[in-house]
PDB file of N, CA and C in Angstrom:
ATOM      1  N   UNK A   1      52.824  84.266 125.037  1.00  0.00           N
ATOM      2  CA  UNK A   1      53.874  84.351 126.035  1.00  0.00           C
ATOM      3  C   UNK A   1      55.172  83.762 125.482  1.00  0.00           C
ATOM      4  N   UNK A   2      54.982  82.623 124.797  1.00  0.00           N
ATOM      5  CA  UNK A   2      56.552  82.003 124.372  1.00  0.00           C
ATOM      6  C   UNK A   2      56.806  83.059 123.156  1.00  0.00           C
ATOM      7  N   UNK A   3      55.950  83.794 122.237  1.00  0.00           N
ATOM      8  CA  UNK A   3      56.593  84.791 121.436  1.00  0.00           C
ATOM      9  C   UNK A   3      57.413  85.522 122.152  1.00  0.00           C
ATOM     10  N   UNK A   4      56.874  86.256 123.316  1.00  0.00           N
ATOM     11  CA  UNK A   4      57.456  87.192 123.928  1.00  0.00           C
ATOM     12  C   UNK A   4      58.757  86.688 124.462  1.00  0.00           C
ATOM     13  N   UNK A   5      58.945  85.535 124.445  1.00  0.00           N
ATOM     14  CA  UNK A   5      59.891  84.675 125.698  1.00  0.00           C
ATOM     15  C   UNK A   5      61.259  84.625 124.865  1.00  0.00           C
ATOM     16  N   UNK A   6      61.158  84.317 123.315  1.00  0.00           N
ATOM     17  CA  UNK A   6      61.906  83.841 122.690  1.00  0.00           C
ATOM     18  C   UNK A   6      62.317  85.693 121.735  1.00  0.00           C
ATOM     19  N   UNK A   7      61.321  86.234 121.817  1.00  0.00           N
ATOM     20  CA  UNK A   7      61.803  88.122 121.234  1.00  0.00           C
ATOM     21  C   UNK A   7      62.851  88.476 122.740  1.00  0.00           C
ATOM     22  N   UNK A   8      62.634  88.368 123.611  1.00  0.00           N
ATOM     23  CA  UNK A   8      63.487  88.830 124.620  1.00  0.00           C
ATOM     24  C   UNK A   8      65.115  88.148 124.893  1.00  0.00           C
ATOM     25  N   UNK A   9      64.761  86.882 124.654  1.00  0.00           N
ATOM     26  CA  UNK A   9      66.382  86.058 124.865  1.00  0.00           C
ATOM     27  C   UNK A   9      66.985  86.503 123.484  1.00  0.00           C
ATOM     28  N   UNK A  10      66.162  86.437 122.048  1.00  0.00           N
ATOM     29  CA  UNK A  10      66.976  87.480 121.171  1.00  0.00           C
ATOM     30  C   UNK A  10      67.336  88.779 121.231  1.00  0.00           C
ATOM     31  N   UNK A  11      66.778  89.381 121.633  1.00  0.00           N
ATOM     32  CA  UNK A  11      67.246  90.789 122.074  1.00  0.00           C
ATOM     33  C   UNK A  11      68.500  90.372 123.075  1.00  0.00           C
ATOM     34  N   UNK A  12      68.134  89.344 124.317  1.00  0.00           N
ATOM     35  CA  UNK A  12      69.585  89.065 125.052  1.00  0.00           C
ATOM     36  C   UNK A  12      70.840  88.870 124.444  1.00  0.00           C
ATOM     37  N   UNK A  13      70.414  88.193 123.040  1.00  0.00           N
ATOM     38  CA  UNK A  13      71.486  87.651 122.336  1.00  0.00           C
ATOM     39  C   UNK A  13      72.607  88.546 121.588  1.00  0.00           C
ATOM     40  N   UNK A  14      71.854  89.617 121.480  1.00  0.00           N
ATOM     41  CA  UNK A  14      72.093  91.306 120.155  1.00  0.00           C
ATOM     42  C   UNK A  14      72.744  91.917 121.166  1.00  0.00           C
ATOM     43  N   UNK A  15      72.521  91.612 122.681  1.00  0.00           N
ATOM     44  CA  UNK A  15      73.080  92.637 123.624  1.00  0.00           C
ATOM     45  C   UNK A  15      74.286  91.980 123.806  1.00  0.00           C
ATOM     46  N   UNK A  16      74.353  90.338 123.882  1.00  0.00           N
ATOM     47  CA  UNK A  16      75.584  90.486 124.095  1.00  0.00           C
ATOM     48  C   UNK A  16      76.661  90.230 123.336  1.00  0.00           C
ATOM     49  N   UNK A  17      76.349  90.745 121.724  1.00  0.00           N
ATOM     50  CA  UNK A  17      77.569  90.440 120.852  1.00  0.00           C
ATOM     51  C   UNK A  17      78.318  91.556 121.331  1.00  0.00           C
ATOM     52  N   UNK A  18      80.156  91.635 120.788  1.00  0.00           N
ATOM     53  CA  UNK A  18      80.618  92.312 121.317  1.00  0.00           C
ATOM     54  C   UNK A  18      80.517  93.529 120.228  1.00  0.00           C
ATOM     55  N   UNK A  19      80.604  94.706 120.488  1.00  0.00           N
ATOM     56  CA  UNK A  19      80.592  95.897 119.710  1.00  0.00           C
ATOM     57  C   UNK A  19      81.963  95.516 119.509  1.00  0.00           C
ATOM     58  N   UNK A  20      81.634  96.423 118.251  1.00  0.00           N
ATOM     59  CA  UNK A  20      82.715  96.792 116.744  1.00  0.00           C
ATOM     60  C   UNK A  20      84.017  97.578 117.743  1.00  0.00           C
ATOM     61  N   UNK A  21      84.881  97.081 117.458  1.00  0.00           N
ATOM     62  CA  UNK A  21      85.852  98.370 118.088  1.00  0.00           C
ATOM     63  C   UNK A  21      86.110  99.808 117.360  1.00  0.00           C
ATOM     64  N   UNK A  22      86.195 100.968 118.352  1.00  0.00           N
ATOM     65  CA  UNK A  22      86.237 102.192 117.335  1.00  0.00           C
ATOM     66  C   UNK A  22      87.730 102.417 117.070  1.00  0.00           C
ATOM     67  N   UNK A  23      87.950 102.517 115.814  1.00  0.00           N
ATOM     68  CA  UNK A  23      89.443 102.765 115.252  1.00  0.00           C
ATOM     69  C   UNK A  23      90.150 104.065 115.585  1.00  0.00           C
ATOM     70  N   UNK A  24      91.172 104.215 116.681  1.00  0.00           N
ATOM     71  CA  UNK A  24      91.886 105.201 116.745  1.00  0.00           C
ATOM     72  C   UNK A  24      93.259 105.200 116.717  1.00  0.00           C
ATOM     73  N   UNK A  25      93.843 106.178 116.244  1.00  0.00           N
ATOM     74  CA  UNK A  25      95.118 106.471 116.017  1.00  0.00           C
ATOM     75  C   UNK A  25      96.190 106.634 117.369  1.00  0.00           C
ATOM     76  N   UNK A  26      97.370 106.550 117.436  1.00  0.00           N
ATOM     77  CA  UNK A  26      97.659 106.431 118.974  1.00  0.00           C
ATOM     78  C   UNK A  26      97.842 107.950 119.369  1.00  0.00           C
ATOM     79  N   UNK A  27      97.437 108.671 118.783  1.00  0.00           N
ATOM     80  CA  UNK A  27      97.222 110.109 118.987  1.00  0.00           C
ATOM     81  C   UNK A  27      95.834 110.442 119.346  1.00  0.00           C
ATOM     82  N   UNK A  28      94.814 109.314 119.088  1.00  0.00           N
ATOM     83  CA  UNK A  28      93.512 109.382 119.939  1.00  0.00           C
ATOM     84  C   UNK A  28      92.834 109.929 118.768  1.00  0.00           C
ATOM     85  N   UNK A  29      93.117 109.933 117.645  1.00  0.00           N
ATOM     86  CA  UNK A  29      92.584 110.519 116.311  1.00  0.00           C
ATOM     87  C   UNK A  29      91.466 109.766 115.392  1.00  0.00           C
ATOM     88  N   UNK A  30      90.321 109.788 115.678  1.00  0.00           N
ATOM     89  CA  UNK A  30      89.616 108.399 114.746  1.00  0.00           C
ATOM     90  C   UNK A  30      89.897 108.036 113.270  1.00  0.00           C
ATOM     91  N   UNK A  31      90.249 106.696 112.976  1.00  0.00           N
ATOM     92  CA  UNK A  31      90.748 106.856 112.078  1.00  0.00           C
ATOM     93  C   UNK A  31      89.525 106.802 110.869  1.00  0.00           C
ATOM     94  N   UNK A  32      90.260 107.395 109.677  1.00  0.00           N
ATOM     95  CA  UNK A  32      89.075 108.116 108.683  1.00  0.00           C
ATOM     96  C   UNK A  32      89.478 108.128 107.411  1.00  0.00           C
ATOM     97  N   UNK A  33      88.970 108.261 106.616  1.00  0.00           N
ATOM     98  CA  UNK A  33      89.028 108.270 104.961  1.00  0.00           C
ATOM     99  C   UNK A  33      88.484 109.760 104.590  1.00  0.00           C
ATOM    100  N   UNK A  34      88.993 110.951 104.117  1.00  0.00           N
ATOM    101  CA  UNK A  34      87.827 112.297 103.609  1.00  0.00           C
ATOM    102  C   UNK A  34      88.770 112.387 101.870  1.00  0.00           C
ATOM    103  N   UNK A  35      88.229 112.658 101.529  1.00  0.00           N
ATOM    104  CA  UNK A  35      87.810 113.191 100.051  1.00  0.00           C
ATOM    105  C   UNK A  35      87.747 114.646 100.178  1.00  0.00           C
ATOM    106  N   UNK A  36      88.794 115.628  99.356  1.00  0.00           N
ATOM    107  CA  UNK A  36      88.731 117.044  99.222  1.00  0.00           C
ATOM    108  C   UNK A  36      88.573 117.621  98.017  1.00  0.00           C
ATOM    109  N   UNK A  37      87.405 118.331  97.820  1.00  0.00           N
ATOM    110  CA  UNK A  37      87.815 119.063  96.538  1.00  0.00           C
ATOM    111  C   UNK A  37      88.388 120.369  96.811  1.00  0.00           C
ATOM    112  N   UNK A  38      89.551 120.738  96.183  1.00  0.00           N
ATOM    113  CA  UNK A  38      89.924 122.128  96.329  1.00  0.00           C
ATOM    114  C   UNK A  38      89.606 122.853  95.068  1.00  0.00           C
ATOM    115  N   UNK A  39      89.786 124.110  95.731  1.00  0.00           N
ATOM    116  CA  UNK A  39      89.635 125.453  94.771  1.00  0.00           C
ATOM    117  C   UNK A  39      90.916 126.549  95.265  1.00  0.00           C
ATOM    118  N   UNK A  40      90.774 127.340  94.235  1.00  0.00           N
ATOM    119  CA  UNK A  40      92.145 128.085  94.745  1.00  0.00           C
ATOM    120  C   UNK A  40      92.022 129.005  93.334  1.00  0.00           C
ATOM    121  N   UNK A  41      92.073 130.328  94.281  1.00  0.00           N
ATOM    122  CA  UNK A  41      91.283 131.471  92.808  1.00  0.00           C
ATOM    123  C   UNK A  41      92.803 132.395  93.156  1.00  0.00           C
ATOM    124  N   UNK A  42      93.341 133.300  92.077  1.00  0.00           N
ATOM    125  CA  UNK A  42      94.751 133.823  92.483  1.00  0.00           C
ATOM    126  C   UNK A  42      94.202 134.922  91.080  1.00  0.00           C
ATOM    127  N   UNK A  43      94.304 136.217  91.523  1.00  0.00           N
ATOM    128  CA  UNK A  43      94.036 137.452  90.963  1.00  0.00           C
ATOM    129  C   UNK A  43      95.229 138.346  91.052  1.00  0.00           C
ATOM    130  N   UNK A  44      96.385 138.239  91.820  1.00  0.00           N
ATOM    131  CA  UNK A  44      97.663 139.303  91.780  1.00  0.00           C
ATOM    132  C   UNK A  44      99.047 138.317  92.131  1.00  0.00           C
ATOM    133  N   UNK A  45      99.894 138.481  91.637  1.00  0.00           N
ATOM    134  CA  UNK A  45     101.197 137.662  91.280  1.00  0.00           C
ATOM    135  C   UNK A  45     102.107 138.748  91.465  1.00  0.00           C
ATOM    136  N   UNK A  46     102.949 138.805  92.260  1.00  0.00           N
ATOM    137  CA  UNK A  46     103.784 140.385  92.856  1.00  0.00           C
ATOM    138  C   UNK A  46     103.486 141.288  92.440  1.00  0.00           C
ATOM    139  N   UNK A  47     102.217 141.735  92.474  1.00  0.00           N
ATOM    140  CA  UNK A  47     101.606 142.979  92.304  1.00  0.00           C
ATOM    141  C   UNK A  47     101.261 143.115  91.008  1.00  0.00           C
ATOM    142  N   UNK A  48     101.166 142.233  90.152  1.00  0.00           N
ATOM    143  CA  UNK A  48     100.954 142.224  89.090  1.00  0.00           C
ATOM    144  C   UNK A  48      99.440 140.793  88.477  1.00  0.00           C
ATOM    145  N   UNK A  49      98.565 141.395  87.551  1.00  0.00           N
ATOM    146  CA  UNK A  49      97.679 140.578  87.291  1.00  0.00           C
ATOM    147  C   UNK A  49      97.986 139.834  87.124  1.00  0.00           C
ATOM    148  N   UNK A  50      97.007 138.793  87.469  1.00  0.00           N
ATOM    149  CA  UNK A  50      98.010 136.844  87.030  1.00  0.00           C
ATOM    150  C   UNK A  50      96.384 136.459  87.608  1.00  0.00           C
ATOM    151  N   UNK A  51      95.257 136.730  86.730  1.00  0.00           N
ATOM    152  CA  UNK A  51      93.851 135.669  86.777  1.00  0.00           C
ATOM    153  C   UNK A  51      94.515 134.099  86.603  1.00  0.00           C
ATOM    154  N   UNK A  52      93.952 133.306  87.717  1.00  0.00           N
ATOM    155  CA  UNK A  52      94.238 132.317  87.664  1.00  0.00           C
ATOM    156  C   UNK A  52      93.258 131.056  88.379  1.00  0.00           C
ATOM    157  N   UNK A  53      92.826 129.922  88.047  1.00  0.00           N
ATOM    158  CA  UNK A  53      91.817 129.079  89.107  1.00  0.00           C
ATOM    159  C   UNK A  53      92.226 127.615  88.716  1.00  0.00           C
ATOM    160  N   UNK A  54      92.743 127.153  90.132  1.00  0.00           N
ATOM    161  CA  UNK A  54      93.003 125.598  90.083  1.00  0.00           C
ATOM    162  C   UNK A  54      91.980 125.064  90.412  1.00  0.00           C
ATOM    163  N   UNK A  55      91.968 123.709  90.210  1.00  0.00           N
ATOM    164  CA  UNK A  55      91.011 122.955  90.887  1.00  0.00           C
ATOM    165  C   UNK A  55      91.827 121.638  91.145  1.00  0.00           C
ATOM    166  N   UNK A  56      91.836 120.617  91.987  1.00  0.00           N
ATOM    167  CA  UNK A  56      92.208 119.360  92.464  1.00  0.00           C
ATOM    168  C   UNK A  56      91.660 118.673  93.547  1.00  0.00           C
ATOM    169  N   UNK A  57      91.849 117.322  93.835  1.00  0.00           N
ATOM    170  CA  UNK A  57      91.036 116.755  94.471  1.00  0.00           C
ATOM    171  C   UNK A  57      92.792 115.557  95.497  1.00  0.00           C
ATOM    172  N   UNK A  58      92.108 115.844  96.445  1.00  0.00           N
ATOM    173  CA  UNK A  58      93.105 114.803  97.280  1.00  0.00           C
ATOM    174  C   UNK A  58      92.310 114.173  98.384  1.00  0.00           C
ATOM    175  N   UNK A  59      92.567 112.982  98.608  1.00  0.00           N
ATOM    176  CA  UNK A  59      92.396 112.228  99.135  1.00  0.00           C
ATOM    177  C   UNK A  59      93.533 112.053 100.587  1.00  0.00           C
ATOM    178  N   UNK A  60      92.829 111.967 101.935  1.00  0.00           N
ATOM    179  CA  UNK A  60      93.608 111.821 103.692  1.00  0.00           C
ATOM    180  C   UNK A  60      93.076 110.902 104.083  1.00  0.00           C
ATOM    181  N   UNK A  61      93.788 109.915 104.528  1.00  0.00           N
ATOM    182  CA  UNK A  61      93.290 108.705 105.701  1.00  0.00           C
ATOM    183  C   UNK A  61      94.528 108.553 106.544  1.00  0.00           C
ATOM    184  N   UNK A  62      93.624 107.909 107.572  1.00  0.00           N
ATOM    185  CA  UNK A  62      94.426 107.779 108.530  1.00  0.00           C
ATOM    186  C   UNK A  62      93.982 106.511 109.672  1.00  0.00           C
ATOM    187  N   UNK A  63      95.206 105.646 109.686  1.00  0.00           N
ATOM    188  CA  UNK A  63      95.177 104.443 110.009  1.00  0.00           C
ATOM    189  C   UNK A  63      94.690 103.769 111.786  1.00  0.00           C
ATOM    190  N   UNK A  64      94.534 103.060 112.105  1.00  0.00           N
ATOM    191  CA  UNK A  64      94.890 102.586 113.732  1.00  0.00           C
ATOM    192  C   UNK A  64      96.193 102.874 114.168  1.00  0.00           C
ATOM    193  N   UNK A  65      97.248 102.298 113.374  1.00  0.00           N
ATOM    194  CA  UNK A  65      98.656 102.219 113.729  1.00  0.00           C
ATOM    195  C   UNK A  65      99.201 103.616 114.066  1.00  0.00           C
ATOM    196  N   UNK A  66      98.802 104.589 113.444  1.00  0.00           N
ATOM    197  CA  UNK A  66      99.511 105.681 113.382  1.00  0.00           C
ATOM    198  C   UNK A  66      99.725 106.236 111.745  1.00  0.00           C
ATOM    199  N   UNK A  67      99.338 104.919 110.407  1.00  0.00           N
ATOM    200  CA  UNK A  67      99.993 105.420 109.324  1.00  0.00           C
ATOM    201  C   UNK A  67      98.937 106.576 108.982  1.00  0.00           C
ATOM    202  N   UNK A  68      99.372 107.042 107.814  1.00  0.00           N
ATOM    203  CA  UNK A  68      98.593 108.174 107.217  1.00  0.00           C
ATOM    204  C   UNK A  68      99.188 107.845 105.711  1.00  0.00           C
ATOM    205  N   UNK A  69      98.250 108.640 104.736  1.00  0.00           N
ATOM    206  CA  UNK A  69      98.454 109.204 103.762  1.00  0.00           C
ATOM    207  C   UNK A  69      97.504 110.188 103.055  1.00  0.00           C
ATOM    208  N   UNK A  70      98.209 110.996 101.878  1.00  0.00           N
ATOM    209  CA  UNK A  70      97.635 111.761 101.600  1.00  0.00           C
ATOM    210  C   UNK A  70      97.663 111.408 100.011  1.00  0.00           C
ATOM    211  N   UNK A  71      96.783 111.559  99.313  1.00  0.00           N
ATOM    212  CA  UNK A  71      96.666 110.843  97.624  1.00  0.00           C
ATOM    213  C   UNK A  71      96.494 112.516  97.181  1.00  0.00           C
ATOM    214  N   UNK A  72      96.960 113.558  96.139  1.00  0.00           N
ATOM    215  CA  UNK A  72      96.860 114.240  95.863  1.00  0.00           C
ATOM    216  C   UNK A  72      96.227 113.936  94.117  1.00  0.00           C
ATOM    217  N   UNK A  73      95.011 113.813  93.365  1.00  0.00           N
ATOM    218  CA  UNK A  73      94.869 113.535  91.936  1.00  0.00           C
ATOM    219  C   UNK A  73      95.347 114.605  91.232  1.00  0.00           C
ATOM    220  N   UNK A  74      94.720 114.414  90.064  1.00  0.00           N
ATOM    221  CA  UNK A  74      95.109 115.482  88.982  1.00  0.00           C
ATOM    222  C   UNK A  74      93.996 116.120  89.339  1.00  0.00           C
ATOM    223  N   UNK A  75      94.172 117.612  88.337  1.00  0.00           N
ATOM    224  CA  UNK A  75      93.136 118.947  88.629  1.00  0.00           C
ATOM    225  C   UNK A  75      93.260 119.407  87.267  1.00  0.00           C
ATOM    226  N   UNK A  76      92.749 120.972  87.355  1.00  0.00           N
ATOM    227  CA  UNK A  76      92.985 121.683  86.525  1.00  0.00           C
ATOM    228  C   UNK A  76      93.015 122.911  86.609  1.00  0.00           C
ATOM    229  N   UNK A  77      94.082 123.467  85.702  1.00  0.00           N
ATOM    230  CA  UNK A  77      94.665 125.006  85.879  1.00  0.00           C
ATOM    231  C   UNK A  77      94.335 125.824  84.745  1.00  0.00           C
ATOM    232  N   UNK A  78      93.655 126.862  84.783  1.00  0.00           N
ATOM    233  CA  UNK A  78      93.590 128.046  84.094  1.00  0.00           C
ATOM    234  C   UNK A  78      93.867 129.498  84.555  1.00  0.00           C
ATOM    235  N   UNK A  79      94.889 130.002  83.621  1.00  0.00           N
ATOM    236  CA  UNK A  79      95.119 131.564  83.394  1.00  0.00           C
ATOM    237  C   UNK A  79      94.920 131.440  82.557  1.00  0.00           C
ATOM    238  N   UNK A  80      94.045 133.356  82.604  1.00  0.00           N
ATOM    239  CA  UNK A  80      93.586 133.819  81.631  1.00  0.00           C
ATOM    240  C   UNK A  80      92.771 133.222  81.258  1.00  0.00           C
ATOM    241  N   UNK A  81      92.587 132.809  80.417  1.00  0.00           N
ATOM    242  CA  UNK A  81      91.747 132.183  79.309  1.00  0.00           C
ATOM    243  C   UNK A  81      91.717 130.104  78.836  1.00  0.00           C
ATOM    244  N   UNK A  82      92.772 130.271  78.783  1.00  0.00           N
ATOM    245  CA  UNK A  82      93.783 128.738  78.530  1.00  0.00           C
ATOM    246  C   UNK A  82      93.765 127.978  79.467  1.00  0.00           C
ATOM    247  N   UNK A  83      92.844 126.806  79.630  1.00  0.00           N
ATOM    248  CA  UNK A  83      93.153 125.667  80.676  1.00  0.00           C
ATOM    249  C   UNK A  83      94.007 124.562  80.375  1.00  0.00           C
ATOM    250  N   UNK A  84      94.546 124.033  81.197  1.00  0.00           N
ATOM    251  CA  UNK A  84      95.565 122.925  81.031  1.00  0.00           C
ATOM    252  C   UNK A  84      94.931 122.204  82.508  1.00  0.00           C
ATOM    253  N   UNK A  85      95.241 120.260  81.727  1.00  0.00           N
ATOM    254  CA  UNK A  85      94.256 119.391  82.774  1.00  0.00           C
ATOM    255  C   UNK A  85      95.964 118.817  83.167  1.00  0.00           C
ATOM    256  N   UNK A  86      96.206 118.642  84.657  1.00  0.00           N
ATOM    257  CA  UNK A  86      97.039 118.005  85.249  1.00  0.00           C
ATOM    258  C   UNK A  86      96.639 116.875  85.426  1.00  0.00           C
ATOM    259  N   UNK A  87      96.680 116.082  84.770  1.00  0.00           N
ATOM    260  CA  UNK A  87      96.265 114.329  85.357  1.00  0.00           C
ATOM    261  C   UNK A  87      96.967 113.682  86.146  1.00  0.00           C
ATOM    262  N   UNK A  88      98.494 113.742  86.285  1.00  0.00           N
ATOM    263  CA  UNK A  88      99.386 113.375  87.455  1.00  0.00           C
ATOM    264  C   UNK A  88      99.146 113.679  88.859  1.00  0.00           C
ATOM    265  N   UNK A  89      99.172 113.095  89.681  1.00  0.00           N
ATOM    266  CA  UNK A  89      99.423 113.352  90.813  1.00  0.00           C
ATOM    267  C   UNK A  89     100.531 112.868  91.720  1.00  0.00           C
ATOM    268  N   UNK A  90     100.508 113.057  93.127  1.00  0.00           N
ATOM    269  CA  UNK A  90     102.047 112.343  93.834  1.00  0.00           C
ATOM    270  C   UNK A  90     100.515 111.924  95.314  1.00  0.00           C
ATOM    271  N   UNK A  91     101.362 111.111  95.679  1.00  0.00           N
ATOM    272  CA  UNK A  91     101.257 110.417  97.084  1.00  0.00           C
ATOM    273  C   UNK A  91     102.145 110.602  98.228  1.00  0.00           C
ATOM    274  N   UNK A  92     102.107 111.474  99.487  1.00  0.00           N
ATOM    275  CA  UNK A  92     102.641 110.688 100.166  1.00  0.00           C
ATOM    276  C   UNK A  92     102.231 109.591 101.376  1.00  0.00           C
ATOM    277  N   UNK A  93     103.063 109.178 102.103  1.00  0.00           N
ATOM    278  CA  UNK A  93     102.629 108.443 103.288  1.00  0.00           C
ATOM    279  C   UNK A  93     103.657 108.130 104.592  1.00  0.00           C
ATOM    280  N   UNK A  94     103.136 107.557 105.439  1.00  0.00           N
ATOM    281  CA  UNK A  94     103.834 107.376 106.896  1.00  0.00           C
ATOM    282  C   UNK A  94     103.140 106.124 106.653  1.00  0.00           C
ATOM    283  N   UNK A  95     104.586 105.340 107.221  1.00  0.00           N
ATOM    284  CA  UNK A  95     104.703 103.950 107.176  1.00  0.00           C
ATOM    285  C   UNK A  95     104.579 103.844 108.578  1.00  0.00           C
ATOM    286  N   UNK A  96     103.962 104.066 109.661  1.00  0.00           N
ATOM    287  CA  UNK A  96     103.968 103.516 111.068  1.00  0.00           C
ATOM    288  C   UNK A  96     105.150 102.422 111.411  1.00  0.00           C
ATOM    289  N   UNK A  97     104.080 101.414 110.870  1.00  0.00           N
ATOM    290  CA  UNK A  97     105.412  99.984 111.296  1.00  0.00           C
ATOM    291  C   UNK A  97     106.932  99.784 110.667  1.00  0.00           C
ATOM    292  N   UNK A  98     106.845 100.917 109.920  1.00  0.00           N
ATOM    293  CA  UNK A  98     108.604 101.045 109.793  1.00  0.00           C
ATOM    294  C   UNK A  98     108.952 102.219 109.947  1.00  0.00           C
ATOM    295  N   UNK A  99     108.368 103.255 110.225  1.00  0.00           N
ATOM    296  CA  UNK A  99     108.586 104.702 110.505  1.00  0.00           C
ATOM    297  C   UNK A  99     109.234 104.603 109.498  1.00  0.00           C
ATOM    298  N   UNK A 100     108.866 105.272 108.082  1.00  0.00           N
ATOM    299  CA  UNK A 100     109.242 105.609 106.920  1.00  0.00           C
ATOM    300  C   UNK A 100     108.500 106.578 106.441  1.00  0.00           C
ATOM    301  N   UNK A 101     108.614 107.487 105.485  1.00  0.00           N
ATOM    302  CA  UNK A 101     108.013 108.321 104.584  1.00  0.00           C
ATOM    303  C   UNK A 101     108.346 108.053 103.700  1.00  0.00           C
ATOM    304  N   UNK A 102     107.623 107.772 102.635  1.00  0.00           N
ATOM    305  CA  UNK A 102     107.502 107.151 101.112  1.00  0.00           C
ATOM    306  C   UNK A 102     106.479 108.365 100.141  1.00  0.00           C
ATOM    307  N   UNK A 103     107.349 108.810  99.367  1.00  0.00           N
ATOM    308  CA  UNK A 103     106.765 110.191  98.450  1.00  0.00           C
ATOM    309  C   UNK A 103     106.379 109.269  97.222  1.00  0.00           C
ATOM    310  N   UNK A 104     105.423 109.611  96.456  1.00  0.00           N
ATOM    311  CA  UNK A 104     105.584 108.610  95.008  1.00  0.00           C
ATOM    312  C   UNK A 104     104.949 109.875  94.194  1.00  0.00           C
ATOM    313  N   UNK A 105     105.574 110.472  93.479  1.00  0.00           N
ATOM    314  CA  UNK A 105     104.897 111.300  92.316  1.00  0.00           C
ATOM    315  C   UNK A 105     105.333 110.679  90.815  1.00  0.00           C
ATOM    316  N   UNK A 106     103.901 110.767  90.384  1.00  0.00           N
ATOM    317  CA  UNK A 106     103.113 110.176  89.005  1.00  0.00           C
ATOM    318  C   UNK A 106     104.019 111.550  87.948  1.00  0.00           C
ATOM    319  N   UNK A 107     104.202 112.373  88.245  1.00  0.00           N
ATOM    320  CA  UNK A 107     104.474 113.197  86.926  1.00  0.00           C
ATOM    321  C   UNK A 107     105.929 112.702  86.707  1.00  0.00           C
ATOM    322  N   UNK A 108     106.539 112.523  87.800  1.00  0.00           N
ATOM    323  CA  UNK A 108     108.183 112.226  87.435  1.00  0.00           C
ATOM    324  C   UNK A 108     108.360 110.923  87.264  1.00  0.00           C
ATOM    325  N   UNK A 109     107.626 109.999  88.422  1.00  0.00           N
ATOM    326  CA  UNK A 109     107.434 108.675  87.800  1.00  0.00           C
ATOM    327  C   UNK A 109     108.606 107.906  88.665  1.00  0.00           C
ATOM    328  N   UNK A 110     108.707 108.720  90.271  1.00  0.00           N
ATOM    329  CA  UNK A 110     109.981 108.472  90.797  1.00  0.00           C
ATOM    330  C   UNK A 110     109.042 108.053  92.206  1.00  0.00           C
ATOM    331  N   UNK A 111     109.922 107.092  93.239  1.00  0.00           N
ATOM    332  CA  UNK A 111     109.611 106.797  94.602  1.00  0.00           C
ATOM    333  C   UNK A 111     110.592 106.986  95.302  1.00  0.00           C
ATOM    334  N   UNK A 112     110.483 107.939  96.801  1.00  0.00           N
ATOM    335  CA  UNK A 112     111.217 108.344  97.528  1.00  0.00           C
ATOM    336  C   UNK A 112     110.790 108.044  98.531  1.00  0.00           C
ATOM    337  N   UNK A 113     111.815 107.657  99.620  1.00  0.00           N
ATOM    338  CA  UNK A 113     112.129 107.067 100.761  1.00  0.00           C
ATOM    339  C   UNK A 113     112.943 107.781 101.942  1.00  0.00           C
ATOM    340  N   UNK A 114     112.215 108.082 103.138  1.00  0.00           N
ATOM    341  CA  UNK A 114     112.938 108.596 104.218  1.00  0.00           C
ATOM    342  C   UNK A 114     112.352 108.244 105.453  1.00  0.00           C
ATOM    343  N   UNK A 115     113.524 108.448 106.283  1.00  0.00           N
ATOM    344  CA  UNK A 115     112.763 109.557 108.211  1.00  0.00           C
ATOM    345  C   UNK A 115     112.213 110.209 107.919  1.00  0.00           C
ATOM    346  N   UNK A 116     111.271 110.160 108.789  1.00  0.00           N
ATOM    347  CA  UNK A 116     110.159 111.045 109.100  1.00  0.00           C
ATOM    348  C   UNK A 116     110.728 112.060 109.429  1.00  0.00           C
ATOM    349  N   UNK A 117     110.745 113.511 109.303  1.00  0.00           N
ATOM    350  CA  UNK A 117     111.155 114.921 109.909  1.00  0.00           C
ATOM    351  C   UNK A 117     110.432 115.087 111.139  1.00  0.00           C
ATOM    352  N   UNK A 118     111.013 115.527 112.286  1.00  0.00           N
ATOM    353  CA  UNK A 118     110.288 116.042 113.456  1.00  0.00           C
ATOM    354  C   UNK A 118     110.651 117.224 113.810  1.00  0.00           C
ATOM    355  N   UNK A 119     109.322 118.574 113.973  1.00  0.00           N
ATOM    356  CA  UNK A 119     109.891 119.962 113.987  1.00  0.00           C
ATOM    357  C   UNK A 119     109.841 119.590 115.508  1.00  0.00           C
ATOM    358  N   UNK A 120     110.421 120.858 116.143  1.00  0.00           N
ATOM    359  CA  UNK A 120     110.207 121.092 117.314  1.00  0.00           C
ATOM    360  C   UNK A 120     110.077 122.400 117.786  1.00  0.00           C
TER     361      UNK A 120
END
């Protein structure tokens, strides 16, 4: 009986920690980490042959606050025959707590800074 006595007030105890809060965006968006591999196959170029197959990988998360970003890596491109490896990539992001957009691309080796654009 005291096994049972003392398994139950622990179980009381598990019930009443507080749960984890679930992370959402103020757009109600859960926030998340995904990993993409792309592909991208291109067989006609204004009407003209142009065999071609990229490959790259980017990286989307997205914060509580509202921030985001998107990590774009290097890939690789072949026409025809001839591959070439892009190892550069660019970043961008949304700065929430300063409402900023911050571009950073690795091939030029430059960081850019703005407002956010809003279509309507």
């Amino acid at each position: 009986m005291a096994r049972l006595l003392r398994g139950v007030i622990a179980m009381a105890g598990l019930a009443a920690l507080p749960a984890a809060p679930e992370c959402r965006t103020p757009l109600g968006v859960p926030c998340s980490t995904i990993r993409f591999q792309h592909s991208q196959w291109q067989f006609l170029r204004d009407g003209a042959p142009a065999f071609s197959h990229s490959t790259w990988t980017s990286i989307e998360a997205a914060r509580g606050d509202g921030s985001s970003a998107v990590i774009t890596e290097g890939g690789n491109y072949r026409q025809w025959f001839k591959t070439e490896t892009r190892a550069a990539g660019a970043a961008s992001l949304y700065l929430a707590e300063e409402d900023r957009v911050v571009h950073v691309d690795h091939a030029q080796k430059t960081v850019r800074r703005r407002a956010p654009m809003m279509w309507t």
